[in-house]
PDB file of N, CA and C in Angstrom:
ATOM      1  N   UNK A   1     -11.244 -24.550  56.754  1.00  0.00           N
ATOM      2  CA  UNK A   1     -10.250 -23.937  55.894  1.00  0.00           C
ATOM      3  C   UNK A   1      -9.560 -22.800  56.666  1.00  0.00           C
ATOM      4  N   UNK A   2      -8.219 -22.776  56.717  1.00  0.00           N
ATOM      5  CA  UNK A   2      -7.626 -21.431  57.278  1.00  0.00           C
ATOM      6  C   UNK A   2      -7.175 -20.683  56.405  1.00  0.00           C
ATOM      7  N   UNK A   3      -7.157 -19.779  57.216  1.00  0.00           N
ATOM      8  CA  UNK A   3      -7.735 -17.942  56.455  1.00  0.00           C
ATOM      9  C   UNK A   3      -6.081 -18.042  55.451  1.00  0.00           C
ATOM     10  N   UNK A   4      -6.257 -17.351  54.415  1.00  0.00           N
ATOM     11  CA  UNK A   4      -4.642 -17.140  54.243  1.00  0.00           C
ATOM     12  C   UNK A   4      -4.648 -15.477  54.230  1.00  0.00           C
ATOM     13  N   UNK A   5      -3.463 -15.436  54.057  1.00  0.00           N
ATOM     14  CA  UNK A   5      -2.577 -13.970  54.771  1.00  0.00           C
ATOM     15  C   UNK A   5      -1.765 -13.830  53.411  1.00  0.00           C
ATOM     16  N   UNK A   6      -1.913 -12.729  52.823  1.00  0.00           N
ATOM     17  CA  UNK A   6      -1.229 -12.043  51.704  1.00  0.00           C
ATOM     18  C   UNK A   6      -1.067 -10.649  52.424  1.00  0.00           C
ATOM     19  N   UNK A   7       0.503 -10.379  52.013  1.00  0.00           N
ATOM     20  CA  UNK A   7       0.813  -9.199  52.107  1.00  0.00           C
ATOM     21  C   UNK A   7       0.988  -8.283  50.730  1.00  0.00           C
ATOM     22  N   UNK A   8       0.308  -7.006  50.598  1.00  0.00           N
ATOM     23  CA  UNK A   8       0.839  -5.887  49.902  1.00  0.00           C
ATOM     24  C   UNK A   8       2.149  -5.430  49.553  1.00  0.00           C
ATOM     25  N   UNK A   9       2.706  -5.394  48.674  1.00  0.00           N
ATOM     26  CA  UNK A   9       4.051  -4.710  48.390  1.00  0.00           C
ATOM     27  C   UNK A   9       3.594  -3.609  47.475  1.00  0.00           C
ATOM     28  N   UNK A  10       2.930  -2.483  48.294  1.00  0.00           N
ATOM     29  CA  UNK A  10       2.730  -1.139  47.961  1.00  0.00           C
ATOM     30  C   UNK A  10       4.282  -0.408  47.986  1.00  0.00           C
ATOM     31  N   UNK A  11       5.108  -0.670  47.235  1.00  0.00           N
ATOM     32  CA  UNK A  11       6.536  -0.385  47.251  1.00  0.00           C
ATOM     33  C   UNK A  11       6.895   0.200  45.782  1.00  0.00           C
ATOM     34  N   UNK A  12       7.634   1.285  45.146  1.00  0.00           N
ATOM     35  CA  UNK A  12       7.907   2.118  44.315  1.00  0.00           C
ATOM     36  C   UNK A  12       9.492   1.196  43.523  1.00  0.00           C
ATOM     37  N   UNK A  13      10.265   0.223  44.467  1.00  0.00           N
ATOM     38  CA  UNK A  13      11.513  -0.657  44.291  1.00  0.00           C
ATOM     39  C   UNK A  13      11.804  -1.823  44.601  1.00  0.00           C
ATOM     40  N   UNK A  14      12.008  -2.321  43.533  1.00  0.00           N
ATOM     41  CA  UNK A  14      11.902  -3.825  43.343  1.00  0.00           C
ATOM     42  C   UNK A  14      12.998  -4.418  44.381  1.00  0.00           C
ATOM     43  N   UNK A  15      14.155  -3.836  44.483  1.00  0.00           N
ATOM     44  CA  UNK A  15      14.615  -4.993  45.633  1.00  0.00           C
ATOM     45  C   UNK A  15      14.356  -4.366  47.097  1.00  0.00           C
ATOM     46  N   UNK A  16      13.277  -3.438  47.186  1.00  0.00           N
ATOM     47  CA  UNK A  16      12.467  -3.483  48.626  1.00  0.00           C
ATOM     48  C   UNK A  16      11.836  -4.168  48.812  1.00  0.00           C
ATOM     49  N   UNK A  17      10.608  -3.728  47.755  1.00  0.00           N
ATOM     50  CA  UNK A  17       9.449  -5.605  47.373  1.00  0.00           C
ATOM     51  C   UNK A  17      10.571  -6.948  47.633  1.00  0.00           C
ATOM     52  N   UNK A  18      11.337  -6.911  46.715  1.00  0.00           N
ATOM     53  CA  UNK A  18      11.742  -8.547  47.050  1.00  0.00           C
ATOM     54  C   UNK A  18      12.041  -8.703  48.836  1.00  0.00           C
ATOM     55  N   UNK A  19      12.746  -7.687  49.277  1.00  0.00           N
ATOM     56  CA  UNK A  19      13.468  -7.786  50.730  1.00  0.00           C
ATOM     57  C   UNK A  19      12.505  -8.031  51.157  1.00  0.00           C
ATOM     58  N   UNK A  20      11.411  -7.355  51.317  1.00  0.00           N
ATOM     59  CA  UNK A  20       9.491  -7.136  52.437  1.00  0.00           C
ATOM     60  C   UNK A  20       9.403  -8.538  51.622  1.00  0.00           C
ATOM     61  N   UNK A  21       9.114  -9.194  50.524  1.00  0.00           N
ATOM     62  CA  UNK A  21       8.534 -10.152  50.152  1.00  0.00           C
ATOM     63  C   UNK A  21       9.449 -11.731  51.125  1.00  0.00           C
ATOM     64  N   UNK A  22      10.978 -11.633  50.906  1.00  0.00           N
ATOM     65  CA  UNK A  22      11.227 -12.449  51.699  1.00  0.00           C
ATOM     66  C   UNK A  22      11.057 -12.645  53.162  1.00  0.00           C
ATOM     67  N   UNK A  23      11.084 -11.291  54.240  1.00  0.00           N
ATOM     68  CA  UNK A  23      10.801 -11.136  54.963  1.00  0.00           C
ATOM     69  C   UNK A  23       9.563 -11.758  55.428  1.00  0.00           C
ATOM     70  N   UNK A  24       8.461 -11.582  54.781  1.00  0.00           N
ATOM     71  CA  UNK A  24       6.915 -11.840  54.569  1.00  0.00           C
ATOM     72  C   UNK A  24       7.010 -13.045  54.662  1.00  0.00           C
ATOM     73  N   UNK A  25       7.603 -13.643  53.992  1.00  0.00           N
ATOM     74  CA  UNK A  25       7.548 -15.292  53.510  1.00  0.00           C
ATOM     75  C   UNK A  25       8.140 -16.574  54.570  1.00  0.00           C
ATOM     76  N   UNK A  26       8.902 -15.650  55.217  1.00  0.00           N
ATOM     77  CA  UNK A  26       9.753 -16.218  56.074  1.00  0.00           C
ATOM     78  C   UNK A  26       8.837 -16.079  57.299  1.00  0.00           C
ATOM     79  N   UNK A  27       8.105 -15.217  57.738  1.00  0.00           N
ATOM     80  CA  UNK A  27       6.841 -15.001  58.786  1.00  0.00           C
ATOM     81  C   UNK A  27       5.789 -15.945  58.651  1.00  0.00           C
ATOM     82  N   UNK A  28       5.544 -16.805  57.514  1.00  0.00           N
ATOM     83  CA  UNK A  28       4.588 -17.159  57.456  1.00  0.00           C
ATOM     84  C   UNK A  28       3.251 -16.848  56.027  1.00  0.00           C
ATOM     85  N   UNK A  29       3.750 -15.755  55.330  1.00  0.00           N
ATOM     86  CA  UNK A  29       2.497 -15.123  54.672  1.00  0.00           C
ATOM     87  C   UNK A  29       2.684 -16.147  53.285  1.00  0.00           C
ATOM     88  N   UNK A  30       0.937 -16.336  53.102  1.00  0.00           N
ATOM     89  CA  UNK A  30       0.533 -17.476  52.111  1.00  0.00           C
ATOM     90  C   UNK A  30       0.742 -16.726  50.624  1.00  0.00           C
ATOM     91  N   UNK A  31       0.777 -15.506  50.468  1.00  0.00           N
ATOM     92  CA  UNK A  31       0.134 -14.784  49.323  1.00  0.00           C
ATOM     93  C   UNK A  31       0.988 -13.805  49.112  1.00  0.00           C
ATOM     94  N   UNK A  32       1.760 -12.907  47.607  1.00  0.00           N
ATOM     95  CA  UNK A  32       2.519 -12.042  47.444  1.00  0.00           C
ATOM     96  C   UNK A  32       1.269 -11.116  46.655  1.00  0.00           C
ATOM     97  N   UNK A  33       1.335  -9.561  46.918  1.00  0.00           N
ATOM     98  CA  UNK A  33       0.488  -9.074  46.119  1.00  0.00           C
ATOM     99  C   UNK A  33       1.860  -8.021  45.579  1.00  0.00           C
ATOM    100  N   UNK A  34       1.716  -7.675  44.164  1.00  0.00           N
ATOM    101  CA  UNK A  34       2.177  -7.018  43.602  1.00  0.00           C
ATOM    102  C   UNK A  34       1.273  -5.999  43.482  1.00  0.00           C
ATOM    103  N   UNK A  35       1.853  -4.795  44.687  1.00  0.00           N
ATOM    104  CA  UNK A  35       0.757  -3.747  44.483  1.00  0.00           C
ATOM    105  C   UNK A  35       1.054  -2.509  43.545  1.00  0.00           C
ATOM    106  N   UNK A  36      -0.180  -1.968  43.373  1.00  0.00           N
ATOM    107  CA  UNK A  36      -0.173  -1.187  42.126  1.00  0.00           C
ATOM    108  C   UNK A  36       0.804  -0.287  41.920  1.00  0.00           C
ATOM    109  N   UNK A  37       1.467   0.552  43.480  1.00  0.00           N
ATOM    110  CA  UNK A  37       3.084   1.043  43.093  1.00  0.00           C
ATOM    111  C   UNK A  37       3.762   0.510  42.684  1.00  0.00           C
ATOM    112  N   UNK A  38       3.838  -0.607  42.901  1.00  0.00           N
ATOM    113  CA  UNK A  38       5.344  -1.614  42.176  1.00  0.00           C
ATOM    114  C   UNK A  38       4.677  -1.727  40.963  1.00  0.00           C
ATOM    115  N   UNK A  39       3.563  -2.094  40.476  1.00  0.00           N
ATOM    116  CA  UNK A  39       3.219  -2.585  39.213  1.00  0.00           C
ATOM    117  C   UNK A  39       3.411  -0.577  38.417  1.00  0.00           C
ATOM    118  N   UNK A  40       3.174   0.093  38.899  1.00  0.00           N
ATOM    119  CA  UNK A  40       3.196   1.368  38.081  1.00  0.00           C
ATOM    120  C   UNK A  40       4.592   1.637  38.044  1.00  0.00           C
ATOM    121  N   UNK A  41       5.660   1.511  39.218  1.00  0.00           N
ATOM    122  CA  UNK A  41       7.133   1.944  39.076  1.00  0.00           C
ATOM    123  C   UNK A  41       7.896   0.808  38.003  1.00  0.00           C
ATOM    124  N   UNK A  42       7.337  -0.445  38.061  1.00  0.00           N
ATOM    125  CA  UNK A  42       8.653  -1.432  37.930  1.00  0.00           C
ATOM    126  C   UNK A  42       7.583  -2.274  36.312  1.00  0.00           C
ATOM    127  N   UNK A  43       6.638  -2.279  36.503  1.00  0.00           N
ATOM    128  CA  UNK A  43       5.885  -2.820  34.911  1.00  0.00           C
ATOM    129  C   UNK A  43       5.913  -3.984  35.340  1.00  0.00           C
ATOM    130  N   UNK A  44       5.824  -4.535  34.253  1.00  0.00           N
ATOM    131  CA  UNK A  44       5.783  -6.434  34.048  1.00  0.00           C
ATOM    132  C   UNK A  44       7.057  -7.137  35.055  1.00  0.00           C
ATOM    133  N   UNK A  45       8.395  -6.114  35.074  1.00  0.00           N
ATOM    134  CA  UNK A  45       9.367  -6.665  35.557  1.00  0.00           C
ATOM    135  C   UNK A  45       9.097  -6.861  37.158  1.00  0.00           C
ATOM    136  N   UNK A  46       8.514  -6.273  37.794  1.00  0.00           N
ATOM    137  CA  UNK A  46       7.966  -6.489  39.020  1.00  0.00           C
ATOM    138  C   UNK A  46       7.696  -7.818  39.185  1.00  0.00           C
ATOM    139  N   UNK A  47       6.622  -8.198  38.666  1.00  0.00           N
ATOM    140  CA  UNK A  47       6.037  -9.296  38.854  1.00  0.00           C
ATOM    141  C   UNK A  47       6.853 -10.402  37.997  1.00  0.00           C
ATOM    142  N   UNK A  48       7.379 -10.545  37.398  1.00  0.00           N
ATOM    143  CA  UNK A  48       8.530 -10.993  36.731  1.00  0.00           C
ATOM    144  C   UNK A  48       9.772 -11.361  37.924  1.00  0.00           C
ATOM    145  N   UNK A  49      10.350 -10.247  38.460  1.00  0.00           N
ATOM    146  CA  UNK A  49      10.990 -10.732  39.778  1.00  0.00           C
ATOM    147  C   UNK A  49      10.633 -11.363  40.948  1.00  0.00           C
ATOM    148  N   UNK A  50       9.451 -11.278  41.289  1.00  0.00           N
ATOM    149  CA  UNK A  50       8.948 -11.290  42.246  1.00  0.00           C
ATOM    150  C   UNK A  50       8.618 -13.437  41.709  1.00  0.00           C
ATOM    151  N   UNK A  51       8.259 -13.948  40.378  1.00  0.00           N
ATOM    152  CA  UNK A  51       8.089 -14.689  40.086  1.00  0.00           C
ATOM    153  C   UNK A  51       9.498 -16.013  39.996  1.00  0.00           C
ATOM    154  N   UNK A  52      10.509 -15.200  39.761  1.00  0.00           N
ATOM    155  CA  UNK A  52      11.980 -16.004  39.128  1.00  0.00           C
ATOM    156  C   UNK A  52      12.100 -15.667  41.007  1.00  0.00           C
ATOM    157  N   UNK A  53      12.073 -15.114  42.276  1.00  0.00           N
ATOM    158  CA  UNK A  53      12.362 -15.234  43.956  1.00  0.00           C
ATOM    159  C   UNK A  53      11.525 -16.067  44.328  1.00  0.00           C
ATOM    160  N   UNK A  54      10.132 -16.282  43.873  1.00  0.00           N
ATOM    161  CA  UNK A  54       9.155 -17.081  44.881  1.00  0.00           C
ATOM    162  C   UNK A  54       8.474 -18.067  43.543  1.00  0.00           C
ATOM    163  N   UNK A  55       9.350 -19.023  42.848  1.00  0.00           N
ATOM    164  CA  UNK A  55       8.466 -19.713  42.077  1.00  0.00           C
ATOM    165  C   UNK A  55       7.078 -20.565  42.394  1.00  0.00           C
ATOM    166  N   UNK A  56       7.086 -20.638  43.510  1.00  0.00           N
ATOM    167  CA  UNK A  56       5.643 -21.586  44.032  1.00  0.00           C
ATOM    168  C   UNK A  56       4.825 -20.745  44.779  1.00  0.00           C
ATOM    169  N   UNK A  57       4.971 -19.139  45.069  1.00  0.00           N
ATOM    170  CA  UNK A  57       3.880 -18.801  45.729  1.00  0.00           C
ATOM    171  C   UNK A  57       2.871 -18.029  44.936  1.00  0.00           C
ATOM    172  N   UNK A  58       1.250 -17.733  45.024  1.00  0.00           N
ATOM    173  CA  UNK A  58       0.636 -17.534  44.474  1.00  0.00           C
ATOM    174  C   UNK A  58       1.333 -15.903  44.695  1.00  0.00           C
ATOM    175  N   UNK A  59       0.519 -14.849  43.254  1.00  0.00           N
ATOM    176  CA  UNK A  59       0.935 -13.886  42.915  1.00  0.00           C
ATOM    177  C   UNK A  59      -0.296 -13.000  43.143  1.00  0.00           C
ATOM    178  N   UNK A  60      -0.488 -12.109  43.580  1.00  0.00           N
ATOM    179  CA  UNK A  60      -1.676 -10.969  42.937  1.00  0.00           C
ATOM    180  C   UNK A  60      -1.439 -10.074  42.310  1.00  0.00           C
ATOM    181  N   UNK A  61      -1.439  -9.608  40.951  1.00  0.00           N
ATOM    182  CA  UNK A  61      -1.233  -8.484  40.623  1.00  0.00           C
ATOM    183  C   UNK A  61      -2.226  -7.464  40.526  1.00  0.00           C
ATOM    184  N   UNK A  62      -2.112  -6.521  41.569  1.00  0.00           N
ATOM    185  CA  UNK A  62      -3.016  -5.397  42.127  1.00  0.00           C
ATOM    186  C   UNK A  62      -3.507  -4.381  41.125  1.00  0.00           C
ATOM    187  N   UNK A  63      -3.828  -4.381  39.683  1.00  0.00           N
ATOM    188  CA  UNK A  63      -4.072  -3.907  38.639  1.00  0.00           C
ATOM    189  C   UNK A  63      -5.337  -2.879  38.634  1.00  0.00           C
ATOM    190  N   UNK A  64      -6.276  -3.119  39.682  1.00  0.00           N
ATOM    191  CA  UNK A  64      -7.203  -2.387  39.666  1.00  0.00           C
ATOM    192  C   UNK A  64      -7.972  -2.021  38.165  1.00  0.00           C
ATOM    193  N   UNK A  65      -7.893  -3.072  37.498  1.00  0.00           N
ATOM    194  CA  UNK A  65      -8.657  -3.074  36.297  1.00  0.00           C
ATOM    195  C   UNK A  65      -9.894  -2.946  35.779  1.00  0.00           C
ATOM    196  N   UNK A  66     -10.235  -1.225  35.068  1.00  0.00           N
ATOM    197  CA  UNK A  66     -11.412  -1.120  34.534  1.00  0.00           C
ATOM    198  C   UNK A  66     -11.548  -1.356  33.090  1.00  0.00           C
ATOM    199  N   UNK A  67     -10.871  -1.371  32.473  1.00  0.00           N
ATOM    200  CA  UNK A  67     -11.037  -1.701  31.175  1.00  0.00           C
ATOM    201  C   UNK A  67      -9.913  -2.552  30.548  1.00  0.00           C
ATOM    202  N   UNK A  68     -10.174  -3.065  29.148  1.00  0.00           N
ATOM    203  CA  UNK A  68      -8.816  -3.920  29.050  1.00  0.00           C
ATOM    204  C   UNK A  68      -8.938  -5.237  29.511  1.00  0.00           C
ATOM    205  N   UNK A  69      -8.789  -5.497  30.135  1.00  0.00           N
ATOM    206  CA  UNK A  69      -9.490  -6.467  30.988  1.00  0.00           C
ATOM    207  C   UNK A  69      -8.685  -7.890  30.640  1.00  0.00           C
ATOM    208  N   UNK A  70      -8.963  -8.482  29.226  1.00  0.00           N
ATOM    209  CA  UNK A  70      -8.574  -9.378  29.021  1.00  0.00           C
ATOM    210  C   UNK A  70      -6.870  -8.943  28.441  1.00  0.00           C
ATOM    211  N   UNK A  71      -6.666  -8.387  28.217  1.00  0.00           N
ATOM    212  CA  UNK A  71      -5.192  -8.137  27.636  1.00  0.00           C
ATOM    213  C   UNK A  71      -4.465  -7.923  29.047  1.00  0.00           C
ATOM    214  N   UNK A  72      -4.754  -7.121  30.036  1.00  0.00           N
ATOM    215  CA  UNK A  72      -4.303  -7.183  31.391  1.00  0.00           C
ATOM    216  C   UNK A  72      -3.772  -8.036  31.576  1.00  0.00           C
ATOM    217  N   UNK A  73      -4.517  -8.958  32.015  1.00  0.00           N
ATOM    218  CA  UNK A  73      -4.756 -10.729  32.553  1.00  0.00           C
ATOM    219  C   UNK A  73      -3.895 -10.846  32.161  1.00  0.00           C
ATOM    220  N   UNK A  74      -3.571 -10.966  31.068  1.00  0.00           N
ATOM    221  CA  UNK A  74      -3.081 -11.764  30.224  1.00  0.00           C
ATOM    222  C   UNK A  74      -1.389 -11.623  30.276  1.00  0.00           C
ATOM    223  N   UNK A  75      -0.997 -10.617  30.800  1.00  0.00           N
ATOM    224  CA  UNK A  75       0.323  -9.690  30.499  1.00  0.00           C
ATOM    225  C   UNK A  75       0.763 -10.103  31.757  1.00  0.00           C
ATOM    226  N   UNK A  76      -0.231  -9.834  32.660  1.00  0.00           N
ATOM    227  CA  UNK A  76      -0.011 -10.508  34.148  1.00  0.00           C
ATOM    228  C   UNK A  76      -0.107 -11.817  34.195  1.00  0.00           C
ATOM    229  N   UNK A  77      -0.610 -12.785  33.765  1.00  0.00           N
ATOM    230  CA  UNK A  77      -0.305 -13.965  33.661  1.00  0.00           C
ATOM    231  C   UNK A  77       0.962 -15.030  32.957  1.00  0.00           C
ATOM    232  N   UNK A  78       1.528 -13.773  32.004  1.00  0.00           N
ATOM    233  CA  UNK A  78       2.394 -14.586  31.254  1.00  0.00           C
ATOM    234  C   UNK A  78       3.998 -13.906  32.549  1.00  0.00           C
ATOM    235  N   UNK A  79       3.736 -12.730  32.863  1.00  0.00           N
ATOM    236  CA  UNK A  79       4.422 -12.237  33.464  1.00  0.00           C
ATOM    237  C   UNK A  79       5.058 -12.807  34.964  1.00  0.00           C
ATOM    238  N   UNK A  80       3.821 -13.873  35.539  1.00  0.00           N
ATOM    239  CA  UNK A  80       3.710 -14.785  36.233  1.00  0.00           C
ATOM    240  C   UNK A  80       3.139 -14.469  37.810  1.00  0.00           C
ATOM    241  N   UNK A  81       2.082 -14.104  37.307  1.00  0.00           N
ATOM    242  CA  UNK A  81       0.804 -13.633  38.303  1.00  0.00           C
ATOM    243  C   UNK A  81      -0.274 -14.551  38.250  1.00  0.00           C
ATOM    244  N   UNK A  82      -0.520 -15.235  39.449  1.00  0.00           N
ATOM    245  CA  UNK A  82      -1.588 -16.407  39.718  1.00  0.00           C
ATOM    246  C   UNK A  82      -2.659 -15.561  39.377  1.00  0.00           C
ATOM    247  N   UNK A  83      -3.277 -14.261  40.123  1.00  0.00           N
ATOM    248  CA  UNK A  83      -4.641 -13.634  40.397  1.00  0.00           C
ATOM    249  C   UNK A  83      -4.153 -12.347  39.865  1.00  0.00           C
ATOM    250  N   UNK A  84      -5.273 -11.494  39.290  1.00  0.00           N
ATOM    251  CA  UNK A  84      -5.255 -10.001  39.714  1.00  0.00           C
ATOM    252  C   UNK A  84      -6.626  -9.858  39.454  1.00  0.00           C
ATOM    253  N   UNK A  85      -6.467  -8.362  39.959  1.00  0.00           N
ATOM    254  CA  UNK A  85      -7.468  -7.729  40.467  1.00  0.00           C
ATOM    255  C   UNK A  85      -8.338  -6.719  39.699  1.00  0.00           C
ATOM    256  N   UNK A  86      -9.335  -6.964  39.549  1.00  0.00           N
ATOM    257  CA  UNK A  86     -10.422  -6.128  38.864  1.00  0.00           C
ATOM    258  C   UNK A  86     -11.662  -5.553  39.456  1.00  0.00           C
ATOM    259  N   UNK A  87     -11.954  -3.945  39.584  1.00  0.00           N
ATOM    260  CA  UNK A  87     -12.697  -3.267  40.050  1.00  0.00           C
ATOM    261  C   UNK A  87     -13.822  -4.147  39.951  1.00  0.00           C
ATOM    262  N   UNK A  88     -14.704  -4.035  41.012  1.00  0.00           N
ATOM    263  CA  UNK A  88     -15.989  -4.430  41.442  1.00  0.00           C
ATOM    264  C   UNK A  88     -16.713  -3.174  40.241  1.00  0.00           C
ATOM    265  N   UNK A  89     -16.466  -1.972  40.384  1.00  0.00           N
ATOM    266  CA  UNK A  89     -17.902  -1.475  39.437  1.00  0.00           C
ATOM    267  C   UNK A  89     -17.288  -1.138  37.884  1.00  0.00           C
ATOM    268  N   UNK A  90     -15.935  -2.247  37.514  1.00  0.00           N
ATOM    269  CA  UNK A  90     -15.971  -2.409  36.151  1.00  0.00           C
ATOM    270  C   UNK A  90     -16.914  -3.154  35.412  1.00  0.00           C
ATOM    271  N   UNK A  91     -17.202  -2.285  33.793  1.00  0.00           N
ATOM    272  CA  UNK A  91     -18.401  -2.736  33.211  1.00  0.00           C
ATOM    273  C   UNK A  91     -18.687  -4.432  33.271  1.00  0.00           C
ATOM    274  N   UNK A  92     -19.586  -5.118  33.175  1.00  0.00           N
ATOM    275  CA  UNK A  92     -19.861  -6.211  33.689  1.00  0.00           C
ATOM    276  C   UNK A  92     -19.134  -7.164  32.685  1.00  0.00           C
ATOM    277  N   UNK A  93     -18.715  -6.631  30.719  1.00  0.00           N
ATOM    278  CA  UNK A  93     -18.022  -7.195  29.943  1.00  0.00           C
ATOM    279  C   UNK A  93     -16.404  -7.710  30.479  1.00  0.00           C
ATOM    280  N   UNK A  94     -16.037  -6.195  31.212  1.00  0.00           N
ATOM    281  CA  UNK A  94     -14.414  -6.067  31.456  1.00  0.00           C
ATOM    282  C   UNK A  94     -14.490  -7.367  32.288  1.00  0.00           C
ATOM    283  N   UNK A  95     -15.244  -7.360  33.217  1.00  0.00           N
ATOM    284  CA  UNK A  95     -14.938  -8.675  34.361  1.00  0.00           C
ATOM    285  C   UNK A  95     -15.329  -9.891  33.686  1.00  0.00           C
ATOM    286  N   UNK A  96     -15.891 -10.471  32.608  1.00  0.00           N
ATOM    287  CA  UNK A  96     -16.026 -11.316  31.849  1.00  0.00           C
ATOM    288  C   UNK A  96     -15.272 -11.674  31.021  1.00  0.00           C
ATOM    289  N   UNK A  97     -14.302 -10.885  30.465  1.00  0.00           N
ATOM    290  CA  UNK A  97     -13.008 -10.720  29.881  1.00  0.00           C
ATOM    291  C   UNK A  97     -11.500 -11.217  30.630  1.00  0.00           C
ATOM    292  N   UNK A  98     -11.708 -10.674  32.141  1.00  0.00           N
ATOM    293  CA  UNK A  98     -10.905 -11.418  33.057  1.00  0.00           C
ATOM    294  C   UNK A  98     -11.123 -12.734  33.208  1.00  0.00           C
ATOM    295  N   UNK A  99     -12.065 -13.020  33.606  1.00  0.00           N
ATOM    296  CA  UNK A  99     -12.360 -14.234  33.938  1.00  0.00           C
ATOM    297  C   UNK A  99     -12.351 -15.199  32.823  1.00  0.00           C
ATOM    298  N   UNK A 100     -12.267 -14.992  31.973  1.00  0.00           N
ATOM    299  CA  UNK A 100     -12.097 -15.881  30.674  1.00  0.00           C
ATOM    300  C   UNK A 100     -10.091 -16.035  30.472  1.00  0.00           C
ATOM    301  N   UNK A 101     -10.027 -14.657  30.727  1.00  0.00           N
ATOM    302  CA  UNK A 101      -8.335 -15.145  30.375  1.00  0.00           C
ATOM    303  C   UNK A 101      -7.855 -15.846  31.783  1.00  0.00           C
ATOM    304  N   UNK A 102      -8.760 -15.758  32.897  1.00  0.00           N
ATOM    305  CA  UNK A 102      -8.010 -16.504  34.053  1.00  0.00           C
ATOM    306  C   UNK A 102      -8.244 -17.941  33.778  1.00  0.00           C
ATOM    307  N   UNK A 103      -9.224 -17.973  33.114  1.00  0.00           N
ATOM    308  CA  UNK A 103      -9.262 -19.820  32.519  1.00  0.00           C
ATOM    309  C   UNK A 103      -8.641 -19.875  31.050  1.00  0.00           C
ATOM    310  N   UNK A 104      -8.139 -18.645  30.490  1.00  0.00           N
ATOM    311  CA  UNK A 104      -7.413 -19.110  29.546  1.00  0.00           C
ATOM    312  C   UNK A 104      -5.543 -19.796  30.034  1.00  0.00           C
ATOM    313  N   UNK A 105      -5.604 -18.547  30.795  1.00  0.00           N
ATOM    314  CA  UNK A 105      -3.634 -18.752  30.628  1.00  0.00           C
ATOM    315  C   UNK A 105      -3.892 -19.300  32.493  1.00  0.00           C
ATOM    316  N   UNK A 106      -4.852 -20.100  33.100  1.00  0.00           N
ATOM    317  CA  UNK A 106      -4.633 -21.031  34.119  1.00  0.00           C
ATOM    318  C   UNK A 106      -4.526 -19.823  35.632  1.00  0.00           C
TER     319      UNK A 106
END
């Protein structure tokens, strides 16, 4: 299996993210992460743009999620985020909550 390569868009503006994201894409990179600056400056619409520029590439949304958990997911998934991300020392429910809406909304 070869490794895949996601880049960070630790970026505060959405048509920087998109520019670095095409840039990225055009290099080669397997993976878009919607990192938590863009997700804190730009909201759902981040990943929302980033979804209607790259309809076939997988998404991360960098959420760093301790609680909430399943409503997250969920916002990010409809928003059109393949993966996100949930703290390793969130309570062991919160990550059970993810993982249920990642097999809910696919």
């Amino acid at each position: 299996m070869l490794p895949i390569v996601q880049i960070s868009l630790d970026l505060t503006n959405i048509d920087e993210a998109l520019e670095t994201a095409a840039l990225a894409m055009r290099a080669g990179v397997d993976w878009l992460e919607a990192g938590t600056p863009l997700i804190l400056a730009e909201g759902l619409n981040g990943v929302k743009q980033l979804r209607k520029a790259f309809p076939n590439t997988p998404i991360v949304a960098d959420l760093k999620t301790m609680d909430g958990g399943y409503l997250e997911a969920e916002m990010m998934a409809k928003a059109g985020a393949t993966h996100v991300v949930v703290m390793a020392r969130a309570h062991e429910e919160t990550i059970k909550c993810v993982v249920k809406a990642g097999h809910d909304f696919g």
